[in-house]
C-alpha atoms as a PDB file:
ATOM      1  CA  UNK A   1      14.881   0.193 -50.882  1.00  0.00           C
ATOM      2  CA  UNK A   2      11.416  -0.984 -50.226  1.00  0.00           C
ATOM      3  CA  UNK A   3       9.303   0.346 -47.887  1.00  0.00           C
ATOM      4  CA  UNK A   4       7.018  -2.388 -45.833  1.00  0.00           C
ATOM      5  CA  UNK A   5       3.047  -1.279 -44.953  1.00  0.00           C
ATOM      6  CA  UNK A   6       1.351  -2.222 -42.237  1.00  0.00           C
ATOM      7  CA  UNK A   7      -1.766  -1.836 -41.321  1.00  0.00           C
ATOM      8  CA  UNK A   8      -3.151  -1.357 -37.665  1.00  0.00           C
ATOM      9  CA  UNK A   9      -6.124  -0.767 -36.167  1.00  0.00           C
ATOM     10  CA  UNK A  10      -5.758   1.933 -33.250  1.00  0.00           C
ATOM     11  CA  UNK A  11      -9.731   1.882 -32.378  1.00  0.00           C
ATOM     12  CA  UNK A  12     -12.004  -0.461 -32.137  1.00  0.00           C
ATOM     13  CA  UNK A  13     -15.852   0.045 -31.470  1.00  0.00           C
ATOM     14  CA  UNK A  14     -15.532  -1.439 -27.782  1.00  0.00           C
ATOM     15  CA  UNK A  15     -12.363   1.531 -27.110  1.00  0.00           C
ATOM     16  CA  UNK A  16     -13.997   4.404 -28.907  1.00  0.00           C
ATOM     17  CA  UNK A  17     -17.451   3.501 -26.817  1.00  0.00           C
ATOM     18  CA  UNK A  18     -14.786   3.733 -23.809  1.00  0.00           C
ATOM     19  CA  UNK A  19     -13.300   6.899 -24.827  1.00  0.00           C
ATOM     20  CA  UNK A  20     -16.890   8.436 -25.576  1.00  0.00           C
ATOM     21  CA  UNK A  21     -17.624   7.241 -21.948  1.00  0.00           C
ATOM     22  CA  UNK A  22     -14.948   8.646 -20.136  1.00  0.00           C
ATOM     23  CA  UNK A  23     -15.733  11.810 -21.440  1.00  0.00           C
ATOM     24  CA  UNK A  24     -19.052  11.386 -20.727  1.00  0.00           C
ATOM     25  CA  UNK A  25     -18.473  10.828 -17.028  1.00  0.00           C
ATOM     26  CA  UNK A  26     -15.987  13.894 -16.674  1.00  0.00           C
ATOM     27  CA  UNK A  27     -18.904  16.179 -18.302  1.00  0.00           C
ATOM     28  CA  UNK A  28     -20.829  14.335 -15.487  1.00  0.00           C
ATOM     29  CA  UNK A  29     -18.306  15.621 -12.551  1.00  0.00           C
ATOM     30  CA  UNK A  30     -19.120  19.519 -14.264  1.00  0.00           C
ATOM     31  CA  UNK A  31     -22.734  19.103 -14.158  1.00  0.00           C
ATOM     32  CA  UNK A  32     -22.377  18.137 -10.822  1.00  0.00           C
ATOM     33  CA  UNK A  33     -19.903  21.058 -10.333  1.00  0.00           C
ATOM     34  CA  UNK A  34     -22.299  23.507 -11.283  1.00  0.00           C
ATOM     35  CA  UNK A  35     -24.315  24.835  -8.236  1.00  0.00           C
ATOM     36  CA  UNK A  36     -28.442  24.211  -8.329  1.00  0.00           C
ATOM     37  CA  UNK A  37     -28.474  28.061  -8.674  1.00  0.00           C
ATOM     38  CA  UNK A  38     -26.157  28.859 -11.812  1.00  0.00           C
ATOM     39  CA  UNK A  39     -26.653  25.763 -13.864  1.00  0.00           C
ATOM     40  CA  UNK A  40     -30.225  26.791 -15.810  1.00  0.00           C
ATOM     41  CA  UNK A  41     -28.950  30.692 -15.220  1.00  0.00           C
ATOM     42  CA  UNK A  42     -25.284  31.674 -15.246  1.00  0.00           C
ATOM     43  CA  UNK A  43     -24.034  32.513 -19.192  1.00  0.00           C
ATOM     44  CA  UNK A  44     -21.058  34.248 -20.455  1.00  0.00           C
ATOM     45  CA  UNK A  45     -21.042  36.862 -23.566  1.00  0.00           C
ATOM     46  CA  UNK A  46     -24.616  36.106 -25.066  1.00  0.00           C
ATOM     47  CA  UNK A  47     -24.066  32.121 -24.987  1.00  0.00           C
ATOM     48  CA  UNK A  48     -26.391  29.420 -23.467  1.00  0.00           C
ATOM     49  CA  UNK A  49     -26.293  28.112 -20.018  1.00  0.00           C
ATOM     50  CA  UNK A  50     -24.352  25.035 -19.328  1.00  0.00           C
ATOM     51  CA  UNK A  51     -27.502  23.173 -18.326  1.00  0.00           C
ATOM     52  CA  UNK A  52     -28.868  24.265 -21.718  1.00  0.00           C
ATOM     53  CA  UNK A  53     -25.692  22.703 -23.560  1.00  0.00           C
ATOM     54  CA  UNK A  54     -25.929  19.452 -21.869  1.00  0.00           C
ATOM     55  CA  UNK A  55     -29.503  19.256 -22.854  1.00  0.00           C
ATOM     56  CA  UNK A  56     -28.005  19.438 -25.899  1.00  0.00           C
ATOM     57  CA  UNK A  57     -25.341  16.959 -25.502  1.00  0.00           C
ATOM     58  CA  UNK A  58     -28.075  14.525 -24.039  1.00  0.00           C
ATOM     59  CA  UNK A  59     -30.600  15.272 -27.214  1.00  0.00           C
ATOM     60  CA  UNK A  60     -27.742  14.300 -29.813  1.00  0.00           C
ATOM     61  CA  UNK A  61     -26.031  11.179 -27.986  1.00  0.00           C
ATOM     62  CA  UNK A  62     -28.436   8.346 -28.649  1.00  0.00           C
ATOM     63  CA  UNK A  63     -29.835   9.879 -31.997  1.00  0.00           C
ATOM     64  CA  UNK A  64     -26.100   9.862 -33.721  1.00  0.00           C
ATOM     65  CA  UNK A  65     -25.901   6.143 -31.966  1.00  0.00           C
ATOM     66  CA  UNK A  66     -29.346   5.210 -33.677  1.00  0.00           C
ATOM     67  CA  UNK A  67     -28.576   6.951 -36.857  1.00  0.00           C
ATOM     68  CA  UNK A  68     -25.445   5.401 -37.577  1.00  0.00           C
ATOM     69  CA  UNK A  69     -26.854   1.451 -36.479  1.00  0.00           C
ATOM     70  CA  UNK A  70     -29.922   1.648 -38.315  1.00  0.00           C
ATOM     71  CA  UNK A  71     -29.645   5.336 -41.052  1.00  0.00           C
ATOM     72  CA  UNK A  72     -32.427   6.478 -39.950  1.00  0.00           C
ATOM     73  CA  UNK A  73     -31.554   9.564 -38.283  1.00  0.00           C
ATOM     74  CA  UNK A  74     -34.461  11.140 -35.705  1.00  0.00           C
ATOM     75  CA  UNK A  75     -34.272  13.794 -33.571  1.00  0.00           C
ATOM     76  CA  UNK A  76     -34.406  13.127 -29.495  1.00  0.00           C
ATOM     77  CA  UNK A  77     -37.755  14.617 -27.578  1.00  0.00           C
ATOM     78  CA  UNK A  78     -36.175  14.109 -23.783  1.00  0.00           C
ATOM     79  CA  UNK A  79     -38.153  17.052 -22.226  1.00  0.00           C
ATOM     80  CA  UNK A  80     -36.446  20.080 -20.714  1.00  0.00           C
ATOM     81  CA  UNK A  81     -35.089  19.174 -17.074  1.00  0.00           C
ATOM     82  CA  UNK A  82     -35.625  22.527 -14.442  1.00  0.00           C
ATOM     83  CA  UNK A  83     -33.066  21.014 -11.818  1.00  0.00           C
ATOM     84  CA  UNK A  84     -29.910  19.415 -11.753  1.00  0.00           C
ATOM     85  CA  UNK A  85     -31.116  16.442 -10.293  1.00  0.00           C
ATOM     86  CA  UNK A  86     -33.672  15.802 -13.525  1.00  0.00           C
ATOM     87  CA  UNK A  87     -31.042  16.537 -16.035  1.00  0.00           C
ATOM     88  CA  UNK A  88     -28.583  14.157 -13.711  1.00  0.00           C
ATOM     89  CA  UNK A  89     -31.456  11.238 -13.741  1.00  0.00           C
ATOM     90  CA  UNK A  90     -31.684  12.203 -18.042  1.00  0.00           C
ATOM     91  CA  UNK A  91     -27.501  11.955 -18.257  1.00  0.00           C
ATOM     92  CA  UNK A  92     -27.705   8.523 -16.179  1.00  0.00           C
ATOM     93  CA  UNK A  93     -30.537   7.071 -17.997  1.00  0.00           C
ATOM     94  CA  UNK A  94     -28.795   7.785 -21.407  1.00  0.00           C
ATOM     95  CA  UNK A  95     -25.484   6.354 -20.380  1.00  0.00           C
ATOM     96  CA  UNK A  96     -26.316   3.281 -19.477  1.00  0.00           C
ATOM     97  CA  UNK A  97     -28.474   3.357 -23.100  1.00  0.00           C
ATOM     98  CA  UNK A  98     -25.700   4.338 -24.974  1.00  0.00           C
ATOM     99  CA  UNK A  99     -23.399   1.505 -22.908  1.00  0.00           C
ATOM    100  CA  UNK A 100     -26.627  -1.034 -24.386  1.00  0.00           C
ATOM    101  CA  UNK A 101     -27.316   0.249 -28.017  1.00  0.00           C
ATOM    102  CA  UNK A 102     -23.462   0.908 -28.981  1.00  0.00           C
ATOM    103  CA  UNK A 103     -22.544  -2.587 -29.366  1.00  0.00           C
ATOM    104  CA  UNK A 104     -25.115  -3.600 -31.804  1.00  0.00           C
ATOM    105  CA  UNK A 105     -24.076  -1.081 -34.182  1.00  0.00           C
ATOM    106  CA  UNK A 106     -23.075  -3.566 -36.789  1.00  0.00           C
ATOM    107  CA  UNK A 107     -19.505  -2.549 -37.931  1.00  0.00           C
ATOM    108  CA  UNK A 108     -20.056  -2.193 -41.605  1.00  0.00           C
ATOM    109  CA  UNK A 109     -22.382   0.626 -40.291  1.00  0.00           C
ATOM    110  CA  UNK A 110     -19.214   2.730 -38.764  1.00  0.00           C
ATOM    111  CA  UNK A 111     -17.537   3.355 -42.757  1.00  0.00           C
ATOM    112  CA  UNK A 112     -21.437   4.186 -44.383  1.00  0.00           C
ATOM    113  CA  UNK A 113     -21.536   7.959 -45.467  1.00  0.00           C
ATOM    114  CA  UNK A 114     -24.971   9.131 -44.645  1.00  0.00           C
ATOM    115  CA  UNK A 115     -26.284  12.481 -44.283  1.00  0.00           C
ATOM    116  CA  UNK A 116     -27.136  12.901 -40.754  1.00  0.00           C
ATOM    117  CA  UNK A 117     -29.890  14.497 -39.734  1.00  0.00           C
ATOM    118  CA  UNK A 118     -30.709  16.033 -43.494  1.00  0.00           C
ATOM    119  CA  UNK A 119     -27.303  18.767 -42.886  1.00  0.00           C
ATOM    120  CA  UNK A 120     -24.093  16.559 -42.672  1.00  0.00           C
ATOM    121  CA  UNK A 121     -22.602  14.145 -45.143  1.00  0.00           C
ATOM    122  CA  UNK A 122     -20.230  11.568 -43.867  1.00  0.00           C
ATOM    123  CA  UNK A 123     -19.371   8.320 -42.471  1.00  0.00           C
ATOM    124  CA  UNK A 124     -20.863   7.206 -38.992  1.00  0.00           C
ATOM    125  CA  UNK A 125     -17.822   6.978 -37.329  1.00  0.00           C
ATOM    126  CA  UNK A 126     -17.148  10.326 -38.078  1.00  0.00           C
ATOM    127  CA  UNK A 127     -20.601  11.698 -36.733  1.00  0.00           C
ATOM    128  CA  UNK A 128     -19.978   9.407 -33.617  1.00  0.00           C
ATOM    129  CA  UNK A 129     -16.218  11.560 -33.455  1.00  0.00           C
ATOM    130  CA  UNK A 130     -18.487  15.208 -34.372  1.00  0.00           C
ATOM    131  CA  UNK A 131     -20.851  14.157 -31.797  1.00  0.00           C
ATOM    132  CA  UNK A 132     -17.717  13.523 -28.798  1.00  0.00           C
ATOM    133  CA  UNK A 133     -15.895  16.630 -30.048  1.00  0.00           C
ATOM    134  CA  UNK A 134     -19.256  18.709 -29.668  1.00  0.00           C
ATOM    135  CA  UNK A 135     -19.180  17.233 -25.592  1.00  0.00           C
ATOM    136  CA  UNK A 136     -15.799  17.899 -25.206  1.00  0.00           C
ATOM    137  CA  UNK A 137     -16.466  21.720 -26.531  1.00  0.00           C
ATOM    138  CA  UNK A 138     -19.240  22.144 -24.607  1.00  0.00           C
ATOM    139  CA  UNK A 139     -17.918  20.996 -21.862  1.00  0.00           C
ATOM    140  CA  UNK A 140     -15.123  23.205 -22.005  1.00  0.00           C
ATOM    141  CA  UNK A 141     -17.470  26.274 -21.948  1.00  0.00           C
ATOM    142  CA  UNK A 142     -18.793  24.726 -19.031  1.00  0.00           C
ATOM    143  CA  UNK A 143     -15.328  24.591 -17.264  1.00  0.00           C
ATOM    144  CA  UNK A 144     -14.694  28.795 -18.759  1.00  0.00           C
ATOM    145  CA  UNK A 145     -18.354  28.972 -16.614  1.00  0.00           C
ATOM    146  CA  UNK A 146     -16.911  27.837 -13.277  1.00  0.00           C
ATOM    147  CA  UNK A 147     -13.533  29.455 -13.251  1.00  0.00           C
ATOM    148  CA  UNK A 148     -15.651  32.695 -13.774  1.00  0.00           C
ATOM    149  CA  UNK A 149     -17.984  31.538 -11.053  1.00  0.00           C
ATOM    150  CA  UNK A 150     -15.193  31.490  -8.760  1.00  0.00           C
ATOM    151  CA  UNK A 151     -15.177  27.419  -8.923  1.00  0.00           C
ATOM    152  CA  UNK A 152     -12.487  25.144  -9.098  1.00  0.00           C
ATOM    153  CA  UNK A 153     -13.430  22.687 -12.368  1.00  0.00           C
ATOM    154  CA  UNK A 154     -12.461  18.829 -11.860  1.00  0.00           C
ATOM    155  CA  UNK A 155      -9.580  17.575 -13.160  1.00  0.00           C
ATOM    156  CA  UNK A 156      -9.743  17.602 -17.388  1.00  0.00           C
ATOM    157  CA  UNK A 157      -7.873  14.449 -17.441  1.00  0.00           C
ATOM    158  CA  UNK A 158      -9.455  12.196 -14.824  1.00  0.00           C
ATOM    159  CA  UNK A 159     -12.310  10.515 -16.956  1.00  0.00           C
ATOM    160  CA  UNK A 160     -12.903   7.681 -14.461  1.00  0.00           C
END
């Protein structure tokens, strides 16, 4: 019996820029979650704040987009926001960046293995997937963070 193989193609750059965006807007809705008070302050068990993480998040997002268009792989100097508002203005600004730059990653670019930032090997689609798995952890402490703050978290599945 012979067995027939297709091939398929599940994601293209325009749907995983959507799917990176969607979760980008949900980790939006926690920011906004947090109160003024708790987001630079309230931790669990030794770990960072949640304003610290999305710092974080925001510092990575358009260097792994950079790195995998061009290979040249730079660390992201955005400042350290005090309120929610700044790091609000800092999520907004890179967002519509990221919905700018994206596209002209040329798609040979997604399949080159590179060693990102001088520590990980691989393709750039894969450090575009490590960099939207990091949000979606992160983010997830962040939700651990408002249950334990006595707040009701948004919705995990509405990314609109």
């Amino acid at each position: 019996m012979a067995t027939e193989t297709t091939s398929v193609n599940l994601v293209t750059a325009d749907t995983l820029l959507q799917n990176w965006q969607g979760h980008r807007r949900l980790t939006r809705k926690i920011i906004e979650t947090f109160p003024e008070d708790k987001l630079f302050q309230f931790s669990l068990g030794g770990m960072r704040t949640f304003g610290e993480m999305a710092q974080e998040l925001i510092g990575m997002t358009m260097p792994v987009v950079d790195g995998v268009a061009t290979g040249k792989w730079e660390a992201f100097q955005s400042g350290k926001p005090a309120t929610k508002s700044e790091l609000l203005r800092l999520w907004d600004a890179q967002t519509a960046k990221l919905d700018e730059e994206f596209p002209k990653i040329p798609l040979a670019r997604f399949w080159v293995v590179e060693k990102a930032f001088g520590q990980w090997e691989m393709p750039g689609i894969v450090m575009i997937q490590y960099a939207i798995d990091n949000e979606i952890h992160h983010r997830g402490e962040g939700y651990v963070y408002l249950r334990a703050l006595g707040i009701e978290p948004p919705p995990f599945w509405e990314r609109n």
